[in-house]
Protein backbone atom coordinates (compact mmCIF):
# COMPACT_ATOMS: atom_id res chain seq x y z
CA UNK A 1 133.00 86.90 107.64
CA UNK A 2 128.88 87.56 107.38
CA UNK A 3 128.86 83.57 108.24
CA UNK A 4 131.04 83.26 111.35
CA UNK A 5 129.55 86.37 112.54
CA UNK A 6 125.99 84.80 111.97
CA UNK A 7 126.70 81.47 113.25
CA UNK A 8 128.76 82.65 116.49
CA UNK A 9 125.81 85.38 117.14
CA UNK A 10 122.90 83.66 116.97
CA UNK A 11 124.34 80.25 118.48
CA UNK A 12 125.81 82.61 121.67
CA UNK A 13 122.02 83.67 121.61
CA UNK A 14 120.58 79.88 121.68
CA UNK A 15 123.29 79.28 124.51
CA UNK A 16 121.41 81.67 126.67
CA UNK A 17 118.14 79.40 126.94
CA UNK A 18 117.97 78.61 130.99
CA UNK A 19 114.76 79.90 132.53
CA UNK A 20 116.05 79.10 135.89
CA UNK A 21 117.67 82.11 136.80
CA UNK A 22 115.12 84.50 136.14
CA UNK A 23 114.71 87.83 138.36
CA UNK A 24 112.41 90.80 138.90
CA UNK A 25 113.58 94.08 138.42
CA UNK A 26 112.43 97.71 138.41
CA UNK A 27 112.14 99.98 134.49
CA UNK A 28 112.95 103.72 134.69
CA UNK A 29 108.79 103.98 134.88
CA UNK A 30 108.50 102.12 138.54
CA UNK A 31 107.03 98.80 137.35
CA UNK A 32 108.56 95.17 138.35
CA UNK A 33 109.62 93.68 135.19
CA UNK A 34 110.43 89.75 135.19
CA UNK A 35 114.04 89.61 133.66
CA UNK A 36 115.94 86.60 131.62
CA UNK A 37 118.62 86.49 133.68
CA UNK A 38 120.80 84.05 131.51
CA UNK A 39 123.38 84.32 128.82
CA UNK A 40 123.68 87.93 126.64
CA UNK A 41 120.11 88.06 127.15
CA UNK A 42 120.70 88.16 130.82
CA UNK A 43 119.63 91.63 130.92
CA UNK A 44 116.15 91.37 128.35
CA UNK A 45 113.07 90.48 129.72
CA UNK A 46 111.50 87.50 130.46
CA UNK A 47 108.88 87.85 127.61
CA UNK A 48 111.81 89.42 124.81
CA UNK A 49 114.38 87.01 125.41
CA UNK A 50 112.50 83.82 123.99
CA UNK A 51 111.85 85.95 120.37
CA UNK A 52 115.47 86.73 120.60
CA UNK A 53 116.31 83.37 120.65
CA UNK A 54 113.45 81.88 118.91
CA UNK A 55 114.85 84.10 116.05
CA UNK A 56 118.83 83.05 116.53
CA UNK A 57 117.55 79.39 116.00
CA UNK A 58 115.86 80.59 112.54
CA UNK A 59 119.17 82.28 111.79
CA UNK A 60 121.09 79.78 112.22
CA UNK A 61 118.51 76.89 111.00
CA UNK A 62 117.68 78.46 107.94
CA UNK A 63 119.04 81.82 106.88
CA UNK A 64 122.92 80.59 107.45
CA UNK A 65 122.39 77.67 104.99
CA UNK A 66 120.31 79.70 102.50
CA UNK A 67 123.52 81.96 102.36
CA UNK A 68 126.07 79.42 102.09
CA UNK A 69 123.91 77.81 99.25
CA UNK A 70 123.93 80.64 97.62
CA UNK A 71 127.33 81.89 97.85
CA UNK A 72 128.55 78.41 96.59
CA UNK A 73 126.01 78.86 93.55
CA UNK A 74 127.21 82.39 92.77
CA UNK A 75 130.74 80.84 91.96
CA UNK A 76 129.02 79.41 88.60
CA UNK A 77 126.23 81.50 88.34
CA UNK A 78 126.55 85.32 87.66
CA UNK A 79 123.27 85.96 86.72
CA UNK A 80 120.77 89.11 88.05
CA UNK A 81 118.69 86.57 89.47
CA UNK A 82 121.47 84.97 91.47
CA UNK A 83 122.39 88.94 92.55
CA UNK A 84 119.21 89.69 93.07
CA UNK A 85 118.68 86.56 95.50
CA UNK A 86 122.08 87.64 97.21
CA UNK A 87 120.93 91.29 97.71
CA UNK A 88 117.36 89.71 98.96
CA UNK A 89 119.17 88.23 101.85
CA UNK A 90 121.59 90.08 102.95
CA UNK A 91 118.40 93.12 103.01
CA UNK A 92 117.28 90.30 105.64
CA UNK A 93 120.48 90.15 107.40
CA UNK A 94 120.59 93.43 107.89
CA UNK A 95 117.31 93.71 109.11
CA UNK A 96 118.17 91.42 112.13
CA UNK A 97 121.33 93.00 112.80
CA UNK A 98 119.99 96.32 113.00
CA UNK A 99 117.16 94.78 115.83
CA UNK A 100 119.65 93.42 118.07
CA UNK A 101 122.04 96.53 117.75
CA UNK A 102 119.04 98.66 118.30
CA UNK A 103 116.60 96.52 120.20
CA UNK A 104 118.76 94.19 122.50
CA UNK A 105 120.06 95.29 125.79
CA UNK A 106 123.59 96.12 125.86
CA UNK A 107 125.72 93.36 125.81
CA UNK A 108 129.07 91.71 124.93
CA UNK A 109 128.57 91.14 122.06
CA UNK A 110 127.98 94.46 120.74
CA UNK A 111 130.55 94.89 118.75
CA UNK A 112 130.30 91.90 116.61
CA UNK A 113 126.23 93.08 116.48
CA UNK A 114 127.86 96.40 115.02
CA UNK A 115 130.03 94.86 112.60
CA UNK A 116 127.86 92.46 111.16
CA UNK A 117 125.13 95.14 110.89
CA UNK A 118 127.73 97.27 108.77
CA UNK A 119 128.75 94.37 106.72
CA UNK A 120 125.39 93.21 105.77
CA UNK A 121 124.23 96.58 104.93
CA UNK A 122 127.22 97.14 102.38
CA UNK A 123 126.84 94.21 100.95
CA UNK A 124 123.03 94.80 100.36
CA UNK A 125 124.37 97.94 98.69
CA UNK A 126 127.12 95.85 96.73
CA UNK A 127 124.60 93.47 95.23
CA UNK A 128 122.29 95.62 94.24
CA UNK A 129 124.36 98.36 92.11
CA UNK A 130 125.35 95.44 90.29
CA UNK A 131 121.62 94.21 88.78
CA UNK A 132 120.04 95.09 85.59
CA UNK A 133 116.97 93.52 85.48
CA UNK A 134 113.59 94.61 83.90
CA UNK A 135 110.24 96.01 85.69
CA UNK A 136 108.58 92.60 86.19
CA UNK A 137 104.76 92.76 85.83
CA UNK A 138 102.83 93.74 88.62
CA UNK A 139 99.73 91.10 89.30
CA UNK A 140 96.75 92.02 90.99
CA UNK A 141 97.60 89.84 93.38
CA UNK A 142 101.23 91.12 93.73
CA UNK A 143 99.01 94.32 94.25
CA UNK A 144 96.63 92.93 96.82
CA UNK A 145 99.25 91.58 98.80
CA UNK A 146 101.58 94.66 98.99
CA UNK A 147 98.21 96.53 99.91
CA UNK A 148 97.21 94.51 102.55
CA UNK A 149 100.71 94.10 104.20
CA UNK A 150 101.49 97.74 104.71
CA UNK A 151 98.33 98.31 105.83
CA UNK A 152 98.09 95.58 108.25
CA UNK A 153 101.55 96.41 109.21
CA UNK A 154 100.73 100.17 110.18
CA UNK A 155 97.59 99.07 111.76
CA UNK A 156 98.80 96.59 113.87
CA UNK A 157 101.19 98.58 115.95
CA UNK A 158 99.29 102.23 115.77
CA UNK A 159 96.75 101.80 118.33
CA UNK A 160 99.37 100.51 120.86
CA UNK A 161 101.72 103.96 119.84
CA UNK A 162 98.62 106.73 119.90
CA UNK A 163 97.04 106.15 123.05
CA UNK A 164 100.86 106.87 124.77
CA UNK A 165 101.01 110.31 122.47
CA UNK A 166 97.91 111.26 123.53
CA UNK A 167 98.11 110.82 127.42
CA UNK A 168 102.13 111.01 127.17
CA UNK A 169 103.01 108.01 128.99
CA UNK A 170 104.67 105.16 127.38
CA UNK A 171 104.16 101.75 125.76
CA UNK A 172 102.28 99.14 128.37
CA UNK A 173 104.70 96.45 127.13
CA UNK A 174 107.96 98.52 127.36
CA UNK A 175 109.44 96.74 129.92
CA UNK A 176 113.12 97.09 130.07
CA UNK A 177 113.47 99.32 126.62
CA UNK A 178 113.31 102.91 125.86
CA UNK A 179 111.37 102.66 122.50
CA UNK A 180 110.25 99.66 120.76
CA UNK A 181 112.56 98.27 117.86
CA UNK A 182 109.93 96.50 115.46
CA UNK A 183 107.38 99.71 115.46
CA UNK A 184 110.12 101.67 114.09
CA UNK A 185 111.19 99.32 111.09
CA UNK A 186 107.94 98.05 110.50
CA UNK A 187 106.11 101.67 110.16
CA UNK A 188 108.88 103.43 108.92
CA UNK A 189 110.60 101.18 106.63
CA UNK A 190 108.66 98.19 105.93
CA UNK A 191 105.30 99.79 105.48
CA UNK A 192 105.88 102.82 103.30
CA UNK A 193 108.57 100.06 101.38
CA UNK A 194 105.30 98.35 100.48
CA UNK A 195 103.67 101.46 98.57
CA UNK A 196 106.33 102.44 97.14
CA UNK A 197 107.23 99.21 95.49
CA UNK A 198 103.58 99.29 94.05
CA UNK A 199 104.67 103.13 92.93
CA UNK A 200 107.68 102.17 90.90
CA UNK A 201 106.52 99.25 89.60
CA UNK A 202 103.53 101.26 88.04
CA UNK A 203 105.74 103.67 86.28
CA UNK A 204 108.04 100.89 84.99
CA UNK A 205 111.08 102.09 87.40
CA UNK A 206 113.13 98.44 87.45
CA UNK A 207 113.88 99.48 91.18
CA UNK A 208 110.44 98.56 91.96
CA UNK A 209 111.88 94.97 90.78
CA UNK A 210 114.33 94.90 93.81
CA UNK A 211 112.21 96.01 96.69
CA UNK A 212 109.71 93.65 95.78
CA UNK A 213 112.46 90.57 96.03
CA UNK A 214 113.26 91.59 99.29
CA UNK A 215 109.80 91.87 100.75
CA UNK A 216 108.70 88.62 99.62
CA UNK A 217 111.77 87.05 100.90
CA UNK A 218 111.39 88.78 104.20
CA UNK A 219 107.73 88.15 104.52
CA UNK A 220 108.85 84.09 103.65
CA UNK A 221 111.86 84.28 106.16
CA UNK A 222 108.97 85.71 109.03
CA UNK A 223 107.01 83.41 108.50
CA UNK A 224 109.53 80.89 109.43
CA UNK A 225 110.61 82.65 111.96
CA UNK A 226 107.31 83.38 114.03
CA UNK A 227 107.38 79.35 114.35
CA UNK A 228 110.70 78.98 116.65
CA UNK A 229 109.83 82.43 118.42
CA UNK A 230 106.08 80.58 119.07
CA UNK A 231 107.72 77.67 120.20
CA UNK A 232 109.90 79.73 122.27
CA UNK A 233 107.56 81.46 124.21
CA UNK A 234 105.78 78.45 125.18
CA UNK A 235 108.52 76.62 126.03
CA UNK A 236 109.51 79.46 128.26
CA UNK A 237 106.34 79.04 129.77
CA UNK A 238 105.20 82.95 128.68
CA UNK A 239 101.30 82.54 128.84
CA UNK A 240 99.89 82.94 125.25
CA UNK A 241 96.39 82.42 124.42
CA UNK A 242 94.91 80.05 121.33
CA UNK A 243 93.55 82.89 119.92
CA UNK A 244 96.79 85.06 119.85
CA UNK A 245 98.63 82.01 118.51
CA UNK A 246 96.36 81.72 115.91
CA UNK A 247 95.97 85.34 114.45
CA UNK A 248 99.59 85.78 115.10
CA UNK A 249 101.56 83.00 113.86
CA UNK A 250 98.60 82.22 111.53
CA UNK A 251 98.67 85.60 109.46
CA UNK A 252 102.65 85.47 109.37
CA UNK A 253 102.56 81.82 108.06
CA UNK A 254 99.94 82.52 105.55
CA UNK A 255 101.53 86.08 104.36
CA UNK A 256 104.78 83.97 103.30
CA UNK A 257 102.92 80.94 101.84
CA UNK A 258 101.65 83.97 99.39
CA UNK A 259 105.06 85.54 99.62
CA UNK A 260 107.10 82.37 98.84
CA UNK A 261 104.96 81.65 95.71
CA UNK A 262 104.86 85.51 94.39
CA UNK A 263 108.50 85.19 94.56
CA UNK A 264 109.20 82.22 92.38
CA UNK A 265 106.47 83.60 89.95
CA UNK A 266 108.65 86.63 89.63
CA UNK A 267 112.36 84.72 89.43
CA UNK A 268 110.76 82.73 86.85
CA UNK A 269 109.32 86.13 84.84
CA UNK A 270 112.70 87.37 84.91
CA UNK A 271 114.85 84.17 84.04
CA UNK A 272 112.85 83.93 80.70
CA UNK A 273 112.95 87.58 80.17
């Protein structure tokens, strides 16, 4: 069910690429916001709509096959590992679902957004009662990375969110939305995630084990994924500096380059446990 949800989702998504019927319209804070105008992201903006897209084609590209490779595997192999893989994914899943039934304008596809949010959540849940693995050693440059990544990840988005408390006024990219989706997961979930991890794993809590396999695979999957929703924007015609491309699809690149090879190190730790 996760898999036709995914793959009629996230192809509906790719089916709303036309940048010919843009239009300008007015936010609840009186400024003239350039809308998509095509497909269920008819009603996001011109500059959202490409990194919804640019992530349905990384979705469907990638994450749907990693799935159904892994399903078919799990019919012979049982293993934590395997589980632990599963549970790693599905964490990703449910990350995406939760930003386009939080973070995408209202459309009609919300209830299949709702249900494969729900499903992907339980089954993140349902894979990881089931492991018993060990506290995998923690590397100082397992340490390094979880470090730097919360801290660049709370960082990055608080001197956008404090100037707005301050003077009470909102975001100056807000376009279309009431709040901003990725501040909210990133700072509150992903960020403390990060510390904690490096908590658990300290005081030999095997926990520690499973949010570490999900960061790394999310930090791998991101990286991915900042290439289509690059290529996206440009396509789109969205003007984006060298410089931004760089720092932006750079850092995310080389985070899960690290991330991809901290993960094998620590499937390979644990199948020779």
């Amino acid at each position: 069910m996760v898999v036709i949800l995914l793959m009629v989702v996230s192809i509906a998504g790719m089916l709303s690429w036309n940048t010919g019927n843009s239009f300008y319209a007015w936010n609840q804070y009186g400024e003239e916001i350039l809308m998509w105008g095509s497909g269920v992201y008819a009603r996001d903006s011109y500059m959202k709509a490409p990194i919804f897209i640019g992530t349905d084609i990384c979705v469907l590209v990638v994450l749907v096959p990693m799935l159904l490779y892994a399903m078919i595997k799990g019919k012979k192999d049982e293993s934590d590992i395997h589980k632990l893989k599963m549970m790693s994914i599905f964490g990703i899943l449910t990350y995406y679902a939760m930003s386009l039934v939080f973070g995408v304008s209202y459309n009609r596809l919300i209830l299949l957004y709702i249900i494969l949010f729900g499903a992907c959540l339980f089954m993140t849940f349902y894979y990881a009662v089931q492991i018993k693995t060990k506290c995998v050693e923690l590397t100082s440059g397992m340490k390094w990375f979880l470090n730097l990544s919360g801290i660049a990840l709370f960082v990055a988005w608080l001197p956008d969110m404090i100037p707005t408390i301050i003077k009470g006024t909102s975001l100056s990219l807000i376009e279309v939305y009431t709040t901003e989706i990725t501040y909210a997961l990133d700072i509150g979930i992903i960020c403390p995630m990060c510390f904690l991890t490096i908590y658990l794993l300290n005081r030999k809590n095997a926990i520690g084990t499973l949010l570490l396999s999900f960061l790394f695979q999310i930090c791998f999957v991101v990286g991915i994924m900042m290439i289509s929703q690059t290529a996206c924007h440009i396509l789109a015609g969205v003007e984006l500096t060298i410089p931004i491309i760089l720092t932006k699809s750079g850092t995310f690149l080389l985070l899960g380059g690290f991330a991809f090879y901290f993960q094998r190190k620590i499937f390979k730790e644990l199948k020779y446990e």
